[in-house]
Protein backbone atom coordinates (compact mmCIF):
# COMPACT_ATOMS: atom_id res chain seq x y z
CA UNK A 1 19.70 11.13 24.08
CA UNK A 2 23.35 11.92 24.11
CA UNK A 3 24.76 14.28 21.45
CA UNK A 4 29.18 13.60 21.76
CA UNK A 5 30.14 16.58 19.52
CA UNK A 6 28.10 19.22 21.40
CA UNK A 7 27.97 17.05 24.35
CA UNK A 8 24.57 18.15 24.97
CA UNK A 9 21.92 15.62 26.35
CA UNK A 10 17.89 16.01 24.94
CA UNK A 11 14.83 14.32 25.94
CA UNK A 12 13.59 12.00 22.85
CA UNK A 13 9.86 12.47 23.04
CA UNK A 14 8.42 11.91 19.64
CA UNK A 15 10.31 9.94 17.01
CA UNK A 16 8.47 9.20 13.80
CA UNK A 17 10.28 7.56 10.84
CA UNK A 18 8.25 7.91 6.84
CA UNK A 19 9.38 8.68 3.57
CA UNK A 20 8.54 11.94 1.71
CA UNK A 21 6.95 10.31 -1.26
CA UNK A 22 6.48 13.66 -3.20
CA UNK A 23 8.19 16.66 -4.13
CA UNK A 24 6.83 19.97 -2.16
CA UNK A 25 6.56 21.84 0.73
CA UNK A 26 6.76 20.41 4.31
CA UNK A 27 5.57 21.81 7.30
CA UNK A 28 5.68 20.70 11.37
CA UNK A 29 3.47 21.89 13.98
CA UNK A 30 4.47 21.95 17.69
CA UNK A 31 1.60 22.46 20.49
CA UNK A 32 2.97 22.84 24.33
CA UNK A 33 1.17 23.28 27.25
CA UNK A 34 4.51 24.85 29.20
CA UNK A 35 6.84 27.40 27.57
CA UNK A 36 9.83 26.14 26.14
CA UNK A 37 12.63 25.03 23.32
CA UNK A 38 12.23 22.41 21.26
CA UNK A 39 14.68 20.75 19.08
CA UNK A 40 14.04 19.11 15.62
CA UNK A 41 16.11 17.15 13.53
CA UNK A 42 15.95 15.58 10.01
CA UNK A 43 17.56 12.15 8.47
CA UNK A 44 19.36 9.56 10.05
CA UNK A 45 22.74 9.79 9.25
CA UNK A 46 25.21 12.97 9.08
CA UNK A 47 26.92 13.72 6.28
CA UNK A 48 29.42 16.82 5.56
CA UNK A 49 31.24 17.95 2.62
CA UNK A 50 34.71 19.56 3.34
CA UNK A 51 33.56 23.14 3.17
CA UNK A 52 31.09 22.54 5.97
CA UNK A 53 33.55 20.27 8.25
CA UNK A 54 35.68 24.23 9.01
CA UNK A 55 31.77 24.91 10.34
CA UNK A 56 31.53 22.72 13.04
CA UNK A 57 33.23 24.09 15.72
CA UNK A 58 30.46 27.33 15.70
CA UNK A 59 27.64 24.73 15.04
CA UNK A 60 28.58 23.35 18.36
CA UNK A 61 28.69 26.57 20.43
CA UNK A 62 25.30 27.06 18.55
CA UNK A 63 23.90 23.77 19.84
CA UNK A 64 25.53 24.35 23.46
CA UNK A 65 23.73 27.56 23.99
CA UNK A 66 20.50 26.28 22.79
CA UNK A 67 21.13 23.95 25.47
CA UNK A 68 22.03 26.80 27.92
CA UNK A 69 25.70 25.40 28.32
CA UNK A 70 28.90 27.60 27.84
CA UNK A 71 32.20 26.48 27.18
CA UNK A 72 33.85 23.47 25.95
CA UNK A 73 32.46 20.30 25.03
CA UNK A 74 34.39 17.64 27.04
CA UNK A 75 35.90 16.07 23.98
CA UNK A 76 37.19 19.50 22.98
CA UNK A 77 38.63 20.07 26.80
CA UNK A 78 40.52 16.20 26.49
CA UNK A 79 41.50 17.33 22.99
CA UNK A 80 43.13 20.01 24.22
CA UNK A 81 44.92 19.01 26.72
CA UNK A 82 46.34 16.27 24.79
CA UNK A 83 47.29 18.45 21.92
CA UNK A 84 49.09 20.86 24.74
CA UNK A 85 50.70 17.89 26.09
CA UNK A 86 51.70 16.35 22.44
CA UNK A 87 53.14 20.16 22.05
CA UNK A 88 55.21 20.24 24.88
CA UNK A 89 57.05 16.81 24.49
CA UNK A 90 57.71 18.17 20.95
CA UNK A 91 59.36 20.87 22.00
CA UNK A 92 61.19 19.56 25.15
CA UNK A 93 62.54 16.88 22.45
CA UNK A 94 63.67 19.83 20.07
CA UNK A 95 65.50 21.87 22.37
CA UNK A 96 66.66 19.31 25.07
């Protein structure tokens, strides 16, 4: 499975989809036979309020060094680059 924003990849092994019928307390329990990480996630679709959108760019260091990866995320490399280039025909067309 292919994550864009942290441009992570994870192995899918287990997906089980049910409804929480009632209110209470929910518990998951992992067994392994080799030491590891394991990843868990909730829902189906991702949702953020404006307060939590300024968050993402440390969620996704988070998630890359779960994942034992450090630096940019390609998207954020491209974004970059684009925004330096963007910057520079701005300013060429200012003072030229």
């Amino acid at each position: 499975m292919y994550e864009f924003f942290g441009d992570t990849y994870s192995y899918l092994y287990v997906r089980r989809d049910s409804a929480l019928t009632k209110d209470g307390l929910y518990s998951v329990e992992i067994e392994a036979k080799d030491p590891g990480r394991v990843w868990i996630t909730f829902g189906r679709k991702e949702k953020f309020t404006a307060s939590q959108v300024a968050s993402i760019p440390k969620w996704i260091r988070e998630i890359r060094e779960f994942h034992y990866l450090t630096g940019l995320a390609k998207w954020e490399i491209y974004g970059l680059g684009i925004a330096g280039i963007l910057s520079g025909a701005l300013i060429l067309l200012i003072f030229l």
